[in-house]
N, C-alpha and C. Protein backbone atom coordinates (compact mmCIF):
# COMPACT_ATOMS: atom_id res chain seq x y z
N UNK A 1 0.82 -1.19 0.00
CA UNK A 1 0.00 0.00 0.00
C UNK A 1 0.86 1.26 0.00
N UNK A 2 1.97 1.02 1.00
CA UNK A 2 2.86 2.58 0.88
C UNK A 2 3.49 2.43 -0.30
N UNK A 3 4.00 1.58 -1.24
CA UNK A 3 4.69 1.98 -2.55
C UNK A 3 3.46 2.28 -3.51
N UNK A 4 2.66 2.09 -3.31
CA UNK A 4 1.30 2.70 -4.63
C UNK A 4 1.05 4.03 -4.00
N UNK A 5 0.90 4.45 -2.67
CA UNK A 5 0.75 5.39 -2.36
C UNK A 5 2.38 6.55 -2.70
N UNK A 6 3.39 6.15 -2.72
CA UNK A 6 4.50 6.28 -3.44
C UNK A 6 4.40 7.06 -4.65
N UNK A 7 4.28 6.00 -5.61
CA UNK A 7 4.04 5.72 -6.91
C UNK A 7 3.59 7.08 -7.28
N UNK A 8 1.90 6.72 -7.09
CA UNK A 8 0.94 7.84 -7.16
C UNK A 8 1.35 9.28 -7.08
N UNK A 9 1.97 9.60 -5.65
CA UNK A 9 2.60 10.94 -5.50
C UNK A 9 3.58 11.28 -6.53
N UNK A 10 4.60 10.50 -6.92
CA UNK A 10 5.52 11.02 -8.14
C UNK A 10 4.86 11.11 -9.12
N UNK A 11 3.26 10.18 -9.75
CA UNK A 11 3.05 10.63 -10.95
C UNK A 11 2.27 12.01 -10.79
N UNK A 12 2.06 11.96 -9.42
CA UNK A 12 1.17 13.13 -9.36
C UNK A 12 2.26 14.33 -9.50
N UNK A 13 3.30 14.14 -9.22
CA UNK A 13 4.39 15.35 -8.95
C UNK A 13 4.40 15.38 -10.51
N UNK A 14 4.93 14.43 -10.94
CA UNK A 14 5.75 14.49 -12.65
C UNK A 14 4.04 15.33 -13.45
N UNK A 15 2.86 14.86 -13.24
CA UNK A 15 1.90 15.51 -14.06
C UNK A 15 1.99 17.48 -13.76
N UNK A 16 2.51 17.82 -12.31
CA UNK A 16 1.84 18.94 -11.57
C UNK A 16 3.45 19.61 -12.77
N UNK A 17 4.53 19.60 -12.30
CA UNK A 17 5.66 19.51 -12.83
C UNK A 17 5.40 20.17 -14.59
N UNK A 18 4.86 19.02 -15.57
CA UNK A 18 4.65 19.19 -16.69
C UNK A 18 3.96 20.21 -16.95
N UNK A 19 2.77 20.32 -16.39
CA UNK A 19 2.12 21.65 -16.44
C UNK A 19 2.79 22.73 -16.29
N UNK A 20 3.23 23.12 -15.18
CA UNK A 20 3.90 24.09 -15.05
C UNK A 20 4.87 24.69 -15.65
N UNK A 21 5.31 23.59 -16.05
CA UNK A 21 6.65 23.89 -17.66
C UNK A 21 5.67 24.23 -18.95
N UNK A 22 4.48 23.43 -18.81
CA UNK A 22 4.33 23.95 -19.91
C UNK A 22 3.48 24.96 -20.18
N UNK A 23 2.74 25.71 -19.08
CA UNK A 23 2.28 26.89 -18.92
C UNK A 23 3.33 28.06 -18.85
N UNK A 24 4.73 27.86 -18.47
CA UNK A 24 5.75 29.42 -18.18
C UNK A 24 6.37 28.95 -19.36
N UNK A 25 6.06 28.20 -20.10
CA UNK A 25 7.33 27.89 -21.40
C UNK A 25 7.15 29.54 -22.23
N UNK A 26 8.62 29.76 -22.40
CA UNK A 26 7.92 31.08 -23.04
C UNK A 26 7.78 30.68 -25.24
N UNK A 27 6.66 31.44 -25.42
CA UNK A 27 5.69 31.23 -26.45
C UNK A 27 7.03 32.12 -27.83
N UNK A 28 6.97 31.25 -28.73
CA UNK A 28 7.22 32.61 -29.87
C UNK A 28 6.35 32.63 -31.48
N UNK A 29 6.73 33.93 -31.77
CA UNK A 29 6.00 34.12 -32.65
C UNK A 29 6.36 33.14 -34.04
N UNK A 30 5.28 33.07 -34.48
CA UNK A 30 5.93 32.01 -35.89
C UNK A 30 6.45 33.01 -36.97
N UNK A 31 5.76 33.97 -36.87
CA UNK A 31 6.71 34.89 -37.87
C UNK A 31 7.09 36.45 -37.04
N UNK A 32 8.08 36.95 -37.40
CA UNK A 32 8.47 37.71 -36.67
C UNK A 32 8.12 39.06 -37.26
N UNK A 33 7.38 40.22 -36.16
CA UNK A 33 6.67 41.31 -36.85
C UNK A 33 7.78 42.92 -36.53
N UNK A 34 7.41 43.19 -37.07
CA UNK A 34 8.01 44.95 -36.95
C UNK A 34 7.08 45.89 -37.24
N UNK A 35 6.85 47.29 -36.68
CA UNK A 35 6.40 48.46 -37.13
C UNK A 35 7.43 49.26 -37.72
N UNK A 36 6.34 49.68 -38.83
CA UNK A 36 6.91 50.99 -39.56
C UNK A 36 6.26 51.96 -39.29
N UNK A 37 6.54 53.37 -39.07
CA UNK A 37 6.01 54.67 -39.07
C UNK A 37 5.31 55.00 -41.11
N UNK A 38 4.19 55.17 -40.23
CA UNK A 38 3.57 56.14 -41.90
C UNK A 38 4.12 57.21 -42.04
N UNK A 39 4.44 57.67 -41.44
CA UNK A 39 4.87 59.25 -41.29
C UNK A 39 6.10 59.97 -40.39
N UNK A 40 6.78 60.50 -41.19
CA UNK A 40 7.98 60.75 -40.12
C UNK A 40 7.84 62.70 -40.07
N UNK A 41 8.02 63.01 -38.98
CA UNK A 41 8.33 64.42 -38.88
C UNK A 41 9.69 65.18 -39.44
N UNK A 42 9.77 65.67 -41.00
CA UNK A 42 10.27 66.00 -41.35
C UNK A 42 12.16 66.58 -40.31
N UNK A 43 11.32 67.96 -39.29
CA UNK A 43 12.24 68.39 -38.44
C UNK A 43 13.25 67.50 -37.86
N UNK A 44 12.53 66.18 -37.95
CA UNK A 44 13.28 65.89 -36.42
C UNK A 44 14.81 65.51 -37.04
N UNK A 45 15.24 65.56 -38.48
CA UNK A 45 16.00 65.37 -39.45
C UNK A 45 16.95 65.98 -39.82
N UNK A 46 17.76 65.99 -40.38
CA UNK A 46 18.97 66.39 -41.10
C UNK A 46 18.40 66.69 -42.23
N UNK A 47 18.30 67.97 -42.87
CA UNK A 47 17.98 68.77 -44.02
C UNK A 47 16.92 68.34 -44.13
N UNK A 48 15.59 69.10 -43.68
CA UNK A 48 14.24 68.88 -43.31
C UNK A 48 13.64 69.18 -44.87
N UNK A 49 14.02 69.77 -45.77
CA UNK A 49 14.00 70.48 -46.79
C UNK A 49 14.29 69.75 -48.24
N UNK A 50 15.23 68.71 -47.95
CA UNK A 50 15.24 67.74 -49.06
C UNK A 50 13.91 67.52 -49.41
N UNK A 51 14.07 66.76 -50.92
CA UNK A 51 13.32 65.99 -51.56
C UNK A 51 12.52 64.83 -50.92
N UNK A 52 13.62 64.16 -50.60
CA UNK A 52 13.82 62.97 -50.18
C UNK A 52 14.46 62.19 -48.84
N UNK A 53 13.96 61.58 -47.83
CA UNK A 53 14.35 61.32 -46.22
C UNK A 53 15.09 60.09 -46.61
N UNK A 54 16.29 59.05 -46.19
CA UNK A 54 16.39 57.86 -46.19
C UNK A 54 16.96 57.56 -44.46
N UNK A 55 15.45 57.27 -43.56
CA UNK A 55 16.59 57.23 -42.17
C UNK A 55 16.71 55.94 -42.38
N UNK A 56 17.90 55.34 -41.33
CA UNK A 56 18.44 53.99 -41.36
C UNK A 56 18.46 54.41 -39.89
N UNK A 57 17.42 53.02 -39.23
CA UNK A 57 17.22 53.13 -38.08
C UNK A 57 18.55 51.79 -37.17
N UNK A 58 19.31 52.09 -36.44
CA UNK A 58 20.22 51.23 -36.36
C UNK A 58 20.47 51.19 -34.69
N UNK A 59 21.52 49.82 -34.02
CA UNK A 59 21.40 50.23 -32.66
C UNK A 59 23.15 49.49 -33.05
N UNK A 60 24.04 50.35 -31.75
CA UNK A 60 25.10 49.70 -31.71
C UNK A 60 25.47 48.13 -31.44
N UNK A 61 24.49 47.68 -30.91
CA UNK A 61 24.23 46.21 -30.37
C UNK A 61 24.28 45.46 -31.84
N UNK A 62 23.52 45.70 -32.52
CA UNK A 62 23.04 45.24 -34.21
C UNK A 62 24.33 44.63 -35.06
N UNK A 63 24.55 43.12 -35.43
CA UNK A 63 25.55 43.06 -36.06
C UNK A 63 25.40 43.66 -37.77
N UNK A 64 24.89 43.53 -37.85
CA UNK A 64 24.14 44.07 -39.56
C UNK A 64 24.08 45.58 -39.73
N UNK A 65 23.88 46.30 -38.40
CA UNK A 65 23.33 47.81 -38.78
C UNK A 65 24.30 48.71 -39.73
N UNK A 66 25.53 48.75 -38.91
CA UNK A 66 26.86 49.19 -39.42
C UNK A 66 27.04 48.88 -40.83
N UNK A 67 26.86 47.97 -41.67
CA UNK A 67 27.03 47.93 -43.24
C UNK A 67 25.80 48.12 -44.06
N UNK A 68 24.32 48.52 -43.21
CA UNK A 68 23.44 49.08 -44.06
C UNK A 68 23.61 50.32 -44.03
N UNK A 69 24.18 50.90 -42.45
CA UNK A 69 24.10 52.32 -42.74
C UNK A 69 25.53 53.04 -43.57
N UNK A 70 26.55 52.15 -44.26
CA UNK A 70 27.22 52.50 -44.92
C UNK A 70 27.17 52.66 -46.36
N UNK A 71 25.84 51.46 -46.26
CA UNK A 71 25.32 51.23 -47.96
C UNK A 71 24.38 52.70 -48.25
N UNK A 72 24.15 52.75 -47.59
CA UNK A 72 22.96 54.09 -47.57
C UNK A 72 23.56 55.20 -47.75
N UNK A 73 24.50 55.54 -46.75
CA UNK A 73 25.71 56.82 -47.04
C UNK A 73 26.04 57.22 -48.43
N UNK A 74 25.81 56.00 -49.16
CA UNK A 74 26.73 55.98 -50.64
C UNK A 74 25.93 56.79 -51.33
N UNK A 75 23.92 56.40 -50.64
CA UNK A 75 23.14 56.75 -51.96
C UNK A 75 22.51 58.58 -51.60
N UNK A 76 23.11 59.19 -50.62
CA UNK A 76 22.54 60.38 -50.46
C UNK A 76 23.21 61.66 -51.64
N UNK A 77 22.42 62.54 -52.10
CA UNK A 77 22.86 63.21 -53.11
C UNK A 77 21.72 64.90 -52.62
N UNK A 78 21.53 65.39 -53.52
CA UNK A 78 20.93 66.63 -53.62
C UNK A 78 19.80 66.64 -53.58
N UNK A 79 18.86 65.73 -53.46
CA UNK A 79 17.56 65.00 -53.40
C UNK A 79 16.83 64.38 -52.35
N UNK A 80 18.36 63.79 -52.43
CA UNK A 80 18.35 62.33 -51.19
C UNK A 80 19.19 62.77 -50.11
N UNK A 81 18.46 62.94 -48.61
CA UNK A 81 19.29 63.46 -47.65
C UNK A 81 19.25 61.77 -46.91
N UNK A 82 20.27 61.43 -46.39
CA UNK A 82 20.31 59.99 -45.49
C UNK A 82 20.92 60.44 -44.39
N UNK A 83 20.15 59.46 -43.37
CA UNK A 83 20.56 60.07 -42.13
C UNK A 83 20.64 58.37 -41.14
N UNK A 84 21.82 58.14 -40.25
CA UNK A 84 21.90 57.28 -39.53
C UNK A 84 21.49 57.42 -38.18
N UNK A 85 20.53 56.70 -37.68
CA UNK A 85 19.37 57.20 -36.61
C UNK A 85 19.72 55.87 -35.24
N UNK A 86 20.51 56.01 -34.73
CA UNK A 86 21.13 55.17 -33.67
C UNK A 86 20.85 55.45 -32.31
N UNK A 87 20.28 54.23 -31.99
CA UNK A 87 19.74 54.20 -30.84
C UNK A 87 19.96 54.80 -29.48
N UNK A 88 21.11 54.58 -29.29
CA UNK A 88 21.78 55.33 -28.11
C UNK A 88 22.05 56.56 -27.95
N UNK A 89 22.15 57.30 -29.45
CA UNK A 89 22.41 58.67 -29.76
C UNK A 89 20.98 59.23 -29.95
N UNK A 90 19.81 58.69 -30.83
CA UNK A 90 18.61 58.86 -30.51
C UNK A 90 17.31 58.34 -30.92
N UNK A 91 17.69 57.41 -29.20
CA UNK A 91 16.69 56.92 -28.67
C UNK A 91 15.53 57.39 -28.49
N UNK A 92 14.86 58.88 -28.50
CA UNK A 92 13.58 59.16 -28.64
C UNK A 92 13.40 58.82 -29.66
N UNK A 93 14.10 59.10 -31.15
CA UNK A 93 13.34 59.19 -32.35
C UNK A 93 12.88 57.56 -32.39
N UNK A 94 13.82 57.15 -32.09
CA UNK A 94 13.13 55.47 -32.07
C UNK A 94 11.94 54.84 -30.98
N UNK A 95 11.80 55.37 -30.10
CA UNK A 95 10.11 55.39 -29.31
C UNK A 95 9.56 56.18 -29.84
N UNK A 96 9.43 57.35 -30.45
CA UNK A 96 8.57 58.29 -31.33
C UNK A 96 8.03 57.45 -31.98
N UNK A 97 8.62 56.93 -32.91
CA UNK A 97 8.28 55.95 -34.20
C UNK A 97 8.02 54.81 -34.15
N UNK A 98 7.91 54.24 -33.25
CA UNK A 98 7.60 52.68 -32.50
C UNK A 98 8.45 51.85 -32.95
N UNK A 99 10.24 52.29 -33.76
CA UNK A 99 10.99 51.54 -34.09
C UNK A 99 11.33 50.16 -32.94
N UNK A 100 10.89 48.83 -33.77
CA UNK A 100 11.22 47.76 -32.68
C UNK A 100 12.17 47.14 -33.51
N UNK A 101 12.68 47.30 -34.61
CA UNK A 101 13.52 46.05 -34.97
C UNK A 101 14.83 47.05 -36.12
N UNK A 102 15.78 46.50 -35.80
CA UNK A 102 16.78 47.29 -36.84
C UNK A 102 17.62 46.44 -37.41
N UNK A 103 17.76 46.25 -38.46
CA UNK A 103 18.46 47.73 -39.03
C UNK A 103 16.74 48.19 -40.17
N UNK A 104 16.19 48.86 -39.93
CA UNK A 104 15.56 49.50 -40.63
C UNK A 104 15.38 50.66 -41.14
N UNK A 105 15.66 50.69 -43.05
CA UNK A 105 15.59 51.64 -43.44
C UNK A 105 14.19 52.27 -44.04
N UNK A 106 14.37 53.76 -43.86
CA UNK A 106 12.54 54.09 -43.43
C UNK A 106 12.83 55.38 -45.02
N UNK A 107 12.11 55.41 -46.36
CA UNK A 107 12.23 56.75 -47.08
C UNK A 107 10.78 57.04 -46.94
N UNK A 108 11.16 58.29 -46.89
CA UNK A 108 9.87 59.12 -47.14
C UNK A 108 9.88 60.98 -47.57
N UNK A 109 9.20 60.72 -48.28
CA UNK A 109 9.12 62.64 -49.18
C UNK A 109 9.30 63.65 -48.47
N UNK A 110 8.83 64.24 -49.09
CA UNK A 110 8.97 65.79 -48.73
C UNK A 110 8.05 65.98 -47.54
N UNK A 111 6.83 65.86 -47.72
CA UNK A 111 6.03 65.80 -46.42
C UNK A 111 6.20 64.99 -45.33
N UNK A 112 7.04 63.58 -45.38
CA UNK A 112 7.40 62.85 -44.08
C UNK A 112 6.29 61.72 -44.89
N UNK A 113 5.74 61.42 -45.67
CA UNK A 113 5.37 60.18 -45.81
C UNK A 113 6.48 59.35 -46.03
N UNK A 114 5.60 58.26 -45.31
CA UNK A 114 6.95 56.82 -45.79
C UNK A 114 6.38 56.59 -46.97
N UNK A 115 7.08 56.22 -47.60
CA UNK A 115 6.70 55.75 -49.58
C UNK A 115 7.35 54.04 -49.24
N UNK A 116 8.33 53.32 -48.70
CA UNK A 116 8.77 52.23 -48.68
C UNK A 116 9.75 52.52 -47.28
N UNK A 117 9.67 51.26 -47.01
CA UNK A 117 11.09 50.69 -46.04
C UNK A 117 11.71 49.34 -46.52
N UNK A 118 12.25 48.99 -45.68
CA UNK A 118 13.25 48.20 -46.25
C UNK A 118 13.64 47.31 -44.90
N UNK A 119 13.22 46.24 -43.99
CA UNK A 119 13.63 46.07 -42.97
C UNK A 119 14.83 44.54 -42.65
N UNK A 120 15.87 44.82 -42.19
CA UNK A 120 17.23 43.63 -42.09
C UNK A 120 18.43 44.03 -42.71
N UNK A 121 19.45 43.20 -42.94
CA UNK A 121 20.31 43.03 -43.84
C UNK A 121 19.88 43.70 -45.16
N UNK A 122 20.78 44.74 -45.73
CA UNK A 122 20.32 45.50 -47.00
C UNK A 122 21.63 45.97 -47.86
N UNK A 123 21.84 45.22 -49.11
CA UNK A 123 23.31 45.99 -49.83
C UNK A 123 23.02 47.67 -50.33
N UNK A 124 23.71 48.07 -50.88
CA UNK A 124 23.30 49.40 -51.35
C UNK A 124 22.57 49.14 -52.76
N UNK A 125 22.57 48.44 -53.37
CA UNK A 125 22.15 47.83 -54.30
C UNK A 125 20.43 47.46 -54.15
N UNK A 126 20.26 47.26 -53.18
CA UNK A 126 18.95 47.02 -52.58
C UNK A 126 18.11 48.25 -52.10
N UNK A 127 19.08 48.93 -51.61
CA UNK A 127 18.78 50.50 -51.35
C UNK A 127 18.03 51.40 -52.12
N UNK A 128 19.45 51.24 -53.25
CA UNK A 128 18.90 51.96 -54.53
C UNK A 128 17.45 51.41 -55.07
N UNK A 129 17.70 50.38 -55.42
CA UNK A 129 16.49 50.09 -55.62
C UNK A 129 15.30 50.24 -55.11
N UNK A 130 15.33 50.25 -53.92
CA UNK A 130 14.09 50.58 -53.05
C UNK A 130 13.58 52.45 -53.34
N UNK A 131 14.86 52.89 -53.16
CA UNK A 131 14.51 54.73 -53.62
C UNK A 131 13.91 54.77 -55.08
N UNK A 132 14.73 54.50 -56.18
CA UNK A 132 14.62 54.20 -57.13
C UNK A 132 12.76 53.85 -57.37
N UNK A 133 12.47 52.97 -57.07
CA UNK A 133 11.44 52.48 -57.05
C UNK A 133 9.92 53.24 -56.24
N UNK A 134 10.50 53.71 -55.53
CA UNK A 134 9.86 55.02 -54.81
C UNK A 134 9.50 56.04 -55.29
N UNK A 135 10.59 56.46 -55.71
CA UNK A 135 10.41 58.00 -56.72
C UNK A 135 9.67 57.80 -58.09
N UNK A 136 9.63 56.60 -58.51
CA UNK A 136 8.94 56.29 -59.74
C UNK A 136 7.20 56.40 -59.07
N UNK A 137 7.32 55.91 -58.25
CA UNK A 137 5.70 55.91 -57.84
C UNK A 137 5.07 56.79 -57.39
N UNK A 138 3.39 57.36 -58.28
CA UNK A 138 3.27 58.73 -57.77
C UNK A 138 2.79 58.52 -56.67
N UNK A 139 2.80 59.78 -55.76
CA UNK A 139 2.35 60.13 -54.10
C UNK A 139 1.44 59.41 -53.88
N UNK A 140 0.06 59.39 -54.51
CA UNK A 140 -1.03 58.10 -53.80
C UNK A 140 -0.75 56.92 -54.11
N UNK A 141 0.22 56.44 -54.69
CA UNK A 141 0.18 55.14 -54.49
C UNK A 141 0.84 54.39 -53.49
């Protein structure tokens, strides 16, 4: 009788046990999400006045950030103002904008609409293309 009474208690432990692992197990997402800003406030920028915004939202932690925001550097011109937007340096603009994931690059016009982003690992090649592809498209679309 005391080894069933035994018994019993460990399966009862091992069932109480399982649960509990498998209620605090922590959960993840099957696909992984990010926000983009619709709209960026021109000011809060480097040459508010351009054509054209390309921020590259980046954090020093980020192994990737550092060679998008170099690819980007390449593509700023008289049009195109690019600006490297780093977390530690500023961290409001990235809670402003509900930036959660970087390296993300954010363009947007003259008024602060975003027209495209671009979010991860990005060559300049990809860049371009993304501006490129932007500027071809008129404002409502």
């Amino acid at each position: 009788m005391a080894r069933t009474l035994i018994a019993l208690g460990v399966i009862a432990g091992a069932l109480a046990l399982a649960w509990l692992v498998r209620r605090f197990r922590a959960t993840y997402p099957t696909a992984p999400g990010y926000s983009v800003p619709a709209k960026l406030e021109r000011w809060d920028f480097a040459h508010p006045d351009s054509e054209w915004l390309l921020a590259v939202f980046t954090s020093k932690a980020c192994s990737t950030c550092a060679a998008v925001a170099k690819a980007a550097e390449c593509l700023g011109d008289d049009a195109l103002a690019v600006q490297e937007v780093e977390f530690r340096r500023h961290g409001e603009l990235h809670r402003r904008y509900s930036i959660d994931a970087v390296p993300l690059a954010v363009l947007a016009d003259r008024s602060g609409t975003v027209r495209a982003s671009l979010a991860g690992p990005a060559t300049e090649a990809e860049l371009s293309a993304l501006v490129a592809s932007a500027r071809q498209r008129p404002a409502s679309a």
